[in-house]
Protein backbone atom coordinates (compact mmCIF):
# COMPACT_ATOMS: atom_id res chain seq x y z
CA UNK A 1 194.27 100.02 122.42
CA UNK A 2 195.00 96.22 121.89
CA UNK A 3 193.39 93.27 120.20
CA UNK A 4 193.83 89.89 120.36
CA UNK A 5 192.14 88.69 116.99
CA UNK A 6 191.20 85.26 116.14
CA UNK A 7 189.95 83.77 112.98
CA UNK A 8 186.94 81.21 114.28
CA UNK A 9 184.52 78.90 112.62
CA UNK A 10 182.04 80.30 115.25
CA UNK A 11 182.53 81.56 118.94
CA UNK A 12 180.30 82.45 121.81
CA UNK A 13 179.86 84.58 125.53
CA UNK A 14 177.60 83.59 127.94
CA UNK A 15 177.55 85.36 131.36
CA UNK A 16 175.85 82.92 133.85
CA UNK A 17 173.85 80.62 131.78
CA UNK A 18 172.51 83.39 129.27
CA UNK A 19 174.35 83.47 125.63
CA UNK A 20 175.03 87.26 125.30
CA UNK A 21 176.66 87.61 121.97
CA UNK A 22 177.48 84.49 119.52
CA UNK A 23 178.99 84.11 116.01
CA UNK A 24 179.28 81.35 113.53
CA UNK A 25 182.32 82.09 111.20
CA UNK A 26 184.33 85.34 111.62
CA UNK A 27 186.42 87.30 113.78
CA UNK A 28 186.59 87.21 117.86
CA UNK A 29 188.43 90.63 119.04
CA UNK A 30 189.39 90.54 122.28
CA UNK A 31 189.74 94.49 123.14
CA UNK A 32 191.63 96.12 126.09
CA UNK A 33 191.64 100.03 126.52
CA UNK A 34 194.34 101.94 127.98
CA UNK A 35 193.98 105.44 129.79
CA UNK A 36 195.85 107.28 126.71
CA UNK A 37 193.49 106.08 123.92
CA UNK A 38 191.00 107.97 122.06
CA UNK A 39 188.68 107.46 119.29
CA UNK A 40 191.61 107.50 117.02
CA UNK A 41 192.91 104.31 118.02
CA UNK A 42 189.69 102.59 118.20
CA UNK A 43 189.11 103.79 114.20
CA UNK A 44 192.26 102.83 113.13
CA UNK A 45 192.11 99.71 114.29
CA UNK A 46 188.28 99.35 113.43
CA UNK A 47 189.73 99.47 110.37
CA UNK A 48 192.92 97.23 110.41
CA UNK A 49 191.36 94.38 111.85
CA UNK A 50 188.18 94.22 108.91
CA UNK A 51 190.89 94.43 106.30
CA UNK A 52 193.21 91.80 107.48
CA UNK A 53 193.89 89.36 105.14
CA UNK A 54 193.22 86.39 107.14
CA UNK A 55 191.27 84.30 105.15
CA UNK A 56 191.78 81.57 102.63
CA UNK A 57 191.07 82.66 98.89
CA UNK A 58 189.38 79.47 96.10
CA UNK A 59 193.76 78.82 96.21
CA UNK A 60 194.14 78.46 99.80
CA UNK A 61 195.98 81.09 100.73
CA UNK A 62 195.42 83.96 102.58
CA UNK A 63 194.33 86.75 100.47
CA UNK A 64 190.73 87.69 101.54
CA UNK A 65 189.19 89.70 104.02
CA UNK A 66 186.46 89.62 107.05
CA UNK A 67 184.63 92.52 105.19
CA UNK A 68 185.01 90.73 101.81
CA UNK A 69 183.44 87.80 102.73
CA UNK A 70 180.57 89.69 104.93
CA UNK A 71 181.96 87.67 108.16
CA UNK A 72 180.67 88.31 111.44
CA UNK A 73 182.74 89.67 114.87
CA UNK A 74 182.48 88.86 118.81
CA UNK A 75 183.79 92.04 120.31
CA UNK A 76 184.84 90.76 124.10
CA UNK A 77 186.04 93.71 126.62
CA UNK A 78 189.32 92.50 128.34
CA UNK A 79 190.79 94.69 129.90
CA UNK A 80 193.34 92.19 131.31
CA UNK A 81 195.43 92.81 127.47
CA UNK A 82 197.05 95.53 130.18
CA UNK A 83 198.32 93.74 132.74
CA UNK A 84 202.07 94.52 133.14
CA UNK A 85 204.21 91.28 134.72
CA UNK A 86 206.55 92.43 134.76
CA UNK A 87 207.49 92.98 138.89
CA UNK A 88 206.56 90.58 141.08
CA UNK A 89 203.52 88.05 140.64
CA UNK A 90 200.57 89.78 140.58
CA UNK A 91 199.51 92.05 137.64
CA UNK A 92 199.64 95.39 137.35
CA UNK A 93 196.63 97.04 135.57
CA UNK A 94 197.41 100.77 135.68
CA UNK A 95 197.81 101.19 132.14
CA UNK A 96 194.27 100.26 131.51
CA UNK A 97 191.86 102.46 131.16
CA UNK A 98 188.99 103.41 133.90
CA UNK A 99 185.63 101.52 133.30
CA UNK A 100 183.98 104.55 132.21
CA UNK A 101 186.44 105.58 129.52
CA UNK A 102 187.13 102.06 128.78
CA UNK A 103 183.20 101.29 128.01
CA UNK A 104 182.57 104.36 126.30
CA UNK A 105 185.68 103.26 123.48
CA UNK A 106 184.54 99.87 123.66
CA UNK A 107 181.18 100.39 122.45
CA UNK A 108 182.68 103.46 120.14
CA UNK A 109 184.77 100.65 118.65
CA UNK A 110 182.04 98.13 117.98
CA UNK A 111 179.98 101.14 116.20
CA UNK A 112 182.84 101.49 113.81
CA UNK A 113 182.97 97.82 112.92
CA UNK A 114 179.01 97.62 112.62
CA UNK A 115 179.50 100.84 110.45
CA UNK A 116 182.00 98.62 108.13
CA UNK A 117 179.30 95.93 107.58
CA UNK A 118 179.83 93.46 109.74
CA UNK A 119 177.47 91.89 111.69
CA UNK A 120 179.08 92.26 115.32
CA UNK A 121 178.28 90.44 118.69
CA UNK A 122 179.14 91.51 121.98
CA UNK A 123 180.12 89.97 125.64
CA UNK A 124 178.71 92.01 128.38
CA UNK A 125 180.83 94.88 129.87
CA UNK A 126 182.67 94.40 133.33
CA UNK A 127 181.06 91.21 133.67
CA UNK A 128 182.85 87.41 134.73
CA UNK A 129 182.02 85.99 130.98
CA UNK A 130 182.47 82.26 130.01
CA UNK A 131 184.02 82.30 126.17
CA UNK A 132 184.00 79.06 123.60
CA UNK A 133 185.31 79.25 120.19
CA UNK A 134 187.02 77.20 117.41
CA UNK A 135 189.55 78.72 116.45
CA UNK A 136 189.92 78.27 112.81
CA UNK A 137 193.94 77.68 111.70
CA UNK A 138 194.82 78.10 114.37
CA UNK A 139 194.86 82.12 113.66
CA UNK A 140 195.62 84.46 115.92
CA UNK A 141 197.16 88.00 115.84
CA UNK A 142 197.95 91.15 118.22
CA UNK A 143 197.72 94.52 117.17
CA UNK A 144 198.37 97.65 119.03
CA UNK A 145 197.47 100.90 118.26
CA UNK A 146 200.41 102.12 119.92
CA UNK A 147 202.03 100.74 117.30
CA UNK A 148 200.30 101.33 114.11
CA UNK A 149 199.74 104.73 113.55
């Protein structure tokens, strides 16, 4: 499973002209699932991404986190964070996982964040969505849980 995290000072998805999910300051996670994950990956990185120490502390630096300061999170499918390049022009998505299995550790994965106590916001599954945010830094991280665990 991979994330592209942002730190924003507020971020929204509309799909057509109606806002589906919207945040003022917080998190947006863009999430891609591959066909190997399972609920493991989606806890740990649940997890990682609430506790990142991404925010500035009364000093400025970064020392606090998105479940310290009760910040919100945009949870946008994209599966696209699969797309191998690497031959040709055109990208590959094999690695990513089949909508059904995809939506069903999507949604898993924005339980465990509500579960945390963050206030999350979603985009709309499999749909064309339009995203605006401000990113705030600019701040902006990948995790996999390939990786991580």
């Amino acid at each position: 499973m991979r994330a592209v995290v942002q730190r924003v000072k507020k971020a929204s998805v509309t799909v057509g002209e109606e806002i589906k999910g919207q945040i003022a300051s917080g998190l947006l996670v863009f999430l891609g699932v591959s066909r190997e994950d399972q609920e493991g990956d989606a806890d740990y990185l649940a997890d990682k991404i609430v506790n990142l120490r991404i925010f500035e502390d009364s000093a400025g630096k970064m020392n606090c986190s998105a479940l310290e300061l009760a910040q919100e999170c945009l949870v946008v499918s994209q599966f696209t964070l699969y797309g191998d390049c690497r031959k040709g022009r055109r990208p590959s998505f094999f690695a990513a996982a089949a909508p059904a299995k995809a939506d069903q550790l999507y949604q898993y994965f924005v339980e465990q964040i509500k579960k945390k106590g963050l206030r999350v916001a979603t985009g709309e599954f499999q749909a064309m969505m339009d995203v605006e945010l401000i990113n705030d830094g600019p701040v902006t991280l990948l995790l996999d849980s390939g990786k991580g665990f």
